[in-house]
Protein backbone atom coordinates (compact mmCIF):
# COMPACT_ATOMS: atom_id res chain seq x y z
CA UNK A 1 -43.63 -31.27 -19.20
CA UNK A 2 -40.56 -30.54 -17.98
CA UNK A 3 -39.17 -26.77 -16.63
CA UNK A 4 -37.13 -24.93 -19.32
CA UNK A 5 -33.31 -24.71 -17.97
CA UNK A 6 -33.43 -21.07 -18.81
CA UNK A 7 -34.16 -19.53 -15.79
CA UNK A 8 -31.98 -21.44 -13.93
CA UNK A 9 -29.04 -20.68 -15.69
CA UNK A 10 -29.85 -16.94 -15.36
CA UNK A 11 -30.52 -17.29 -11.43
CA UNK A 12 -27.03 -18.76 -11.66
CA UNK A 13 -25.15 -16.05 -13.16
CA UNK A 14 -27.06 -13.73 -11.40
CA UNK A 15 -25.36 -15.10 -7.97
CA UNK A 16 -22.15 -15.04 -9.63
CA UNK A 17 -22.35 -11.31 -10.32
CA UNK A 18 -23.00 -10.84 -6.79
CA UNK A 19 -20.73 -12.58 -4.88
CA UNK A 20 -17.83 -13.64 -7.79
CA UNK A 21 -15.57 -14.95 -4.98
CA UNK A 22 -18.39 -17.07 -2.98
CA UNK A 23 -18.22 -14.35 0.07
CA UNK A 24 -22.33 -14.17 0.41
CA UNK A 25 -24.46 -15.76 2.13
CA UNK A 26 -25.39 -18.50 -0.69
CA UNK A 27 -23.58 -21.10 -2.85
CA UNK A 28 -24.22 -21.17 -6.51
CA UNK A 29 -27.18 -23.43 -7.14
CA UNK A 30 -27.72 -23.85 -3.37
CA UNK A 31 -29.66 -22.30 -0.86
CA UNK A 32 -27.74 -22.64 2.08
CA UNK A 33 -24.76 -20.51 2.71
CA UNK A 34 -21.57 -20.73 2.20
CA UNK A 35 -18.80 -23.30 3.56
CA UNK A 36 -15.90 -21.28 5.38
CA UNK A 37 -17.59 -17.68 4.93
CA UNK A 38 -18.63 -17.08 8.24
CA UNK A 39 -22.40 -17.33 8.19
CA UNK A 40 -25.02 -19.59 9.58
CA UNK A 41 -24.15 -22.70 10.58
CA UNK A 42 -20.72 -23.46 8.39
CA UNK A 43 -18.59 -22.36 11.41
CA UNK A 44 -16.20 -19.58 11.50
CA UNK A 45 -14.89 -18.13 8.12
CA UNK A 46 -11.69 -19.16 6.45
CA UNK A 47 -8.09 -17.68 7.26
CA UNK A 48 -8.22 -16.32 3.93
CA UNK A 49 -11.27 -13.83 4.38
CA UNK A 50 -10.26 -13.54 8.35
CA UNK A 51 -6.60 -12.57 7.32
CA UNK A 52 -7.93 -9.87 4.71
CA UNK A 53 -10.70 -8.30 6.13
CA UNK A 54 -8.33 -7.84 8.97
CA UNK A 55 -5.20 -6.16 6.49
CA UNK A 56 -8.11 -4.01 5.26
CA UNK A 57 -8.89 -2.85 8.30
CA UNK A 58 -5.36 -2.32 9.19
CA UNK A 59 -4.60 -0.05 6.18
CA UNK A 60 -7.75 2.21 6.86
CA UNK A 61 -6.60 2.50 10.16
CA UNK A 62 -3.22 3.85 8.37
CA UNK A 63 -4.85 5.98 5.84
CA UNK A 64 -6.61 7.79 9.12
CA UNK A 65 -3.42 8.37 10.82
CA UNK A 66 -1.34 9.88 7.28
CA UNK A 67 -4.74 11.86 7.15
CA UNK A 68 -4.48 13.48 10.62
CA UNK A 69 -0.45 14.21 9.42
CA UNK A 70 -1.66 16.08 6.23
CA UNK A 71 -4.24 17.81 8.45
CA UNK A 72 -1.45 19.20 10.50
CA UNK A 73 0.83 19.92 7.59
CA UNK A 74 -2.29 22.31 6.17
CA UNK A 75 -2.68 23.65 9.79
CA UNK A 76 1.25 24.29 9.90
CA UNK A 77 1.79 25.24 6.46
CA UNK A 78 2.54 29.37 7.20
CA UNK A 79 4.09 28.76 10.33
CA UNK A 80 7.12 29.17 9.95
CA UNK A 81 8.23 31.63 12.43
CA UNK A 82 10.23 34.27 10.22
CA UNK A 83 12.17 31.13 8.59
CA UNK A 84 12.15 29.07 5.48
CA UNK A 85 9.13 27.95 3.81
CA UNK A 86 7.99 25.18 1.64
CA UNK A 87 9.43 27.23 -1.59
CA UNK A 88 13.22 26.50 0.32
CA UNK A 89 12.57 23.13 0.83
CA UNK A 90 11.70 22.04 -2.50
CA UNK A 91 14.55 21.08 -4.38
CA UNK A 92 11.78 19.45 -7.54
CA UNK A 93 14.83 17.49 -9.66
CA UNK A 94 15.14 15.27 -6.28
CA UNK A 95 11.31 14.85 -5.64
CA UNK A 96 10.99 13.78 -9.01
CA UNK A 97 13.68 10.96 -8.80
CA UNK A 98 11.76 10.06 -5.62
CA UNK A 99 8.69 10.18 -6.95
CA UNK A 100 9.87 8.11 -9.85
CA UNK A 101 10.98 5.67 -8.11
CA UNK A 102 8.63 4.78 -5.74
CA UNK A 103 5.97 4.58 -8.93
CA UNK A 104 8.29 1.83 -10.91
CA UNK A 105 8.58 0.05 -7.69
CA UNK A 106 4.53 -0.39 -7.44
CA UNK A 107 4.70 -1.62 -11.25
CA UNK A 108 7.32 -3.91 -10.17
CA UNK A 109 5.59 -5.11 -7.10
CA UNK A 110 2.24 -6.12 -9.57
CA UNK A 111 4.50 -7.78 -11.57
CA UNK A 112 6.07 -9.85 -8.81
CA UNK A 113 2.30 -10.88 -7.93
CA UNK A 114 1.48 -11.97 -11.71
CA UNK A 115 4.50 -14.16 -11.53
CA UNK A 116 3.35 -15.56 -8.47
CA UNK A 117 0.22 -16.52 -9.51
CA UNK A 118 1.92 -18.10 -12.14
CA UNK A 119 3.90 -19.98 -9.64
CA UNK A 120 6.89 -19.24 -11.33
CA UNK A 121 9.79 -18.44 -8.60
CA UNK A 122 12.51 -17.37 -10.34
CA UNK A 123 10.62 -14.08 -11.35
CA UNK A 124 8.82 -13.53 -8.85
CA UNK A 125 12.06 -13.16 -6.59
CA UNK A 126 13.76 -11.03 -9.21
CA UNK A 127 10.56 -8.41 -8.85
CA UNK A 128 10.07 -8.68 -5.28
CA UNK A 129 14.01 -7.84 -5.46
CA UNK A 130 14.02 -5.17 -8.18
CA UNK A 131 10.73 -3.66 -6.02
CA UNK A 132 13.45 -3.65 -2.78
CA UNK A 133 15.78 -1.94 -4.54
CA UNK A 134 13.60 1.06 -6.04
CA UNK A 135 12.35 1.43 -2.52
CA UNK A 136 16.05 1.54 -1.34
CA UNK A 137 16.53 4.62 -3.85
CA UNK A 138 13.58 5.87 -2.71
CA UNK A 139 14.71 6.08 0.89
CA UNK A 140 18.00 7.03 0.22
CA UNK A 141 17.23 10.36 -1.98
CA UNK A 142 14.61 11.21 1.28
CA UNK A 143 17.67 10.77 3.66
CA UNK A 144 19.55 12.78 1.53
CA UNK A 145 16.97 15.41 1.38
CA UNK A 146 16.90 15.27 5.23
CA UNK A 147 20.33 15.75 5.89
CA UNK A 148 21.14 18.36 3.60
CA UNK A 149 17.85 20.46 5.11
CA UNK A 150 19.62 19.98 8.32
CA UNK A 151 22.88 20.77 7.21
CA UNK A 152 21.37 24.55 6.68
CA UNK A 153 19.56 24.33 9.87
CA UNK A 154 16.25 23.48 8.71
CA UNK A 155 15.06 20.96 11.56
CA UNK A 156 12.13 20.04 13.02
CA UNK A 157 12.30 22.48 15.95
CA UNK A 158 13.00 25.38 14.08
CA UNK A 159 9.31 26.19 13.32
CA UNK A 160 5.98 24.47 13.41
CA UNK A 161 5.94 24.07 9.55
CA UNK A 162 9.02 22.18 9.35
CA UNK A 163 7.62 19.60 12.34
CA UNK A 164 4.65 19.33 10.43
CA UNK A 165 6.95 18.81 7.09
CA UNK A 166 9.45 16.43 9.03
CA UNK A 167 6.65 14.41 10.59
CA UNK A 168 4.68 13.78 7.51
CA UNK A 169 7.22 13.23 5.12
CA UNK A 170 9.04 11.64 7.97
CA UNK A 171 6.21 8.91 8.62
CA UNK A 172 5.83 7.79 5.13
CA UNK A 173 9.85 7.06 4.83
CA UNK A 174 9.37 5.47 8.01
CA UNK A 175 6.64 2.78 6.33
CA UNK A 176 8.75 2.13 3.45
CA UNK A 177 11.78 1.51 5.23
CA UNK A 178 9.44 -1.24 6.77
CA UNK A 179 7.93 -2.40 4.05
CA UNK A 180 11.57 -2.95 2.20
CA UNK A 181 11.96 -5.43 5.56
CA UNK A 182 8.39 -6.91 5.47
CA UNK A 183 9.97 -7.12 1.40
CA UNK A 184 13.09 -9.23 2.33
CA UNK A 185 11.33 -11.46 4.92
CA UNK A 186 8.40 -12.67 2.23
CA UNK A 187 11.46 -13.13 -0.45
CA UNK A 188 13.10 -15.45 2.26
CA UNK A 189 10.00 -17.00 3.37
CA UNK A 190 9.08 -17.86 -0.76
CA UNK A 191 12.91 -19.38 -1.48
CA UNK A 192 12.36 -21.70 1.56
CA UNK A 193 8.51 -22.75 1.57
CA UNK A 194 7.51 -21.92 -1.82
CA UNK A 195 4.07 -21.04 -2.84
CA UNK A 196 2.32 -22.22 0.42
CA UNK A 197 -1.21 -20.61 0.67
CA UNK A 198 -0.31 -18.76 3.80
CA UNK A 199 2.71 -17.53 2.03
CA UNK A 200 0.17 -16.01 -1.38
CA UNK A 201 -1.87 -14.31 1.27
CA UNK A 202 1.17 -12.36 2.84
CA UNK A 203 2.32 -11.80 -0.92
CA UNK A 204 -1.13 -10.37 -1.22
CA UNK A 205 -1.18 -8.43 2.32
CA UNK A 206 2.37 -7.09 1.36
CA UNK A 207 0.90 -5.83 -2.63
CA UNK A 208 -1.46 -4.09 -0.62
CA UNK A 209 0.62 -2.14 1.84
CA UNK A 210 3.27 -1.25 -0.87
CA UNK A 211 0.54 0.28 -3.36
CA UNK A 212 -1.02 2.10 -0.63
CA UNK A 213 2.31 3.74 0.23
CA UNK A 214 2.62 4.83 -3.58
CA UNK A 215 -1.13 6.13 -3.09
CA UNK A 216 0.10 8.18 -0.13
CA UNK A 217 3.64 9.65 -1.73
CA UNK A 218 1.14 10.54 -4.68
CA UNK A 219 -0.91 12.69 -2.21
CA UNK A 220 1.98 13.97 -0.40
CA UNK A 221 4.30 14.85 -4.20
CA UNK A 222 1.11 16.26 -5.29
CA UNK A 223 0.44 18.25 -1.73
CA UNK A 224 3.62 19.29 -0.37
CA UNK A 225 6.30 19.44 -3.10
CA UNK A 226 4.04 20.43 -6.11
CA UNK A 227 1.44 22.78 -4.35
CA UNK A 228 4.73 24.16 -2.36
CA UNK A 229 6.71 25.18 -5.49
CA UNK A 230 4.20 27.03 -7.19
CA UNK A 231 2.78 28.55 -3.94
């Protein structure tokens, strides 16, 4: 009498609901692990895992260091030494162009991906470019802001609020201003060498790293601008 194939099917899709993307420690319908993840005998893991485990890692690393920024903005918020304070700054009309911005360019940046997995070129260029462009706005209304705070003598060393605004602020223009390079670099590296794997794994990296900027304004719009006007 031979074993129902019942069971086996459900051990199956059990293992699949574990480990979807064969990261675990077992293969489906095998007992030994995994080819290329890293465990037991199979040798070191793949690029793929190595290279985003690593990105991960990276971006926590980031998140800690914004965090330590907003701590100091909190710390800094009512020093300002007799001068301006966040209700000066806030000019809401800009930070909402900004803000707007920076949001359509995440949307754009997803839809760059889907085209890439769909290996089409074409449109995945014209969102990675579209993307590149939103984040130029999106730098160019925060150097705006910048200079005209200057331009009425609202800088950095005027009080320990406005380091603490200028820094924060400061930082995240700073990482988008590098991501619209990392941006121009992938869109360069795609026209030339296509959809090489290497190449879908920086796409990914770079997806990443441009949503977690938007994650970041989100916190700082919400934070600084929004809690500032209505302080």
């Amino acid at each position: 009498m031979t074993d129902h194939p019942l069971p086996a099917a459900v051990e199956t899709l059990r293992r699949v609901r574990e480990d979807p993307h064969r990261l675990g420690h077992r293969a489906h319908g095998s007992e030994g692990p995994v080819e290329g993840a890293g465990h037991g005998t199979t040798g070191p893991a793949r690029k793929r895992i190595i290279v985003g485990y690593g990105f991960w890692i990276f971006l926590l690393s980031d998140i800690i260091m914004f965090s330590c920024f907003f701590a100091a903005f909190a710390v800094q918020r009512g020093a300002t030494a007799g001068g301006p304070g966040m209700r000066d700054l806030v000019e809401m009309p800009r930070v909402a162009w900004e803000t707007g911005a920076l949001l359509l360019s995440s949307y754009t940046c997803g839809l760059s991906f889907a085209a890439t997995n769909a290996r089409n070129l074409l449109w995945t260029q014209i969102f990675l470019l579209i993307t590149g462009l939103l984040g130029l706005i999106f730098v160019g209304l925060e150097l705006q802001e910048f200079i005209s705070l200057a331009s009425h003598g609202m800088t950095p060393g005027r009080s320990g609020f406005l380091t603490a605004f200028f820094g924060l602020v400061g930082l995240h223009g700073v990482h988008v201003t590098l991501a619209g390079m990392w941006l121009l670099t992938m869109m360069a590296q795609v026209q030339v060498k296509g959809f090489r794997p290497e190449i879908v794994h920086r796409l990914i990296c770079f997806n990443l790293f441009w949503h977690a900027l938007d994650i970041v304004w989100i916190g700082i719009f919400t934070i600084v601008y929004l809690m500032g006007a209505i302080a």
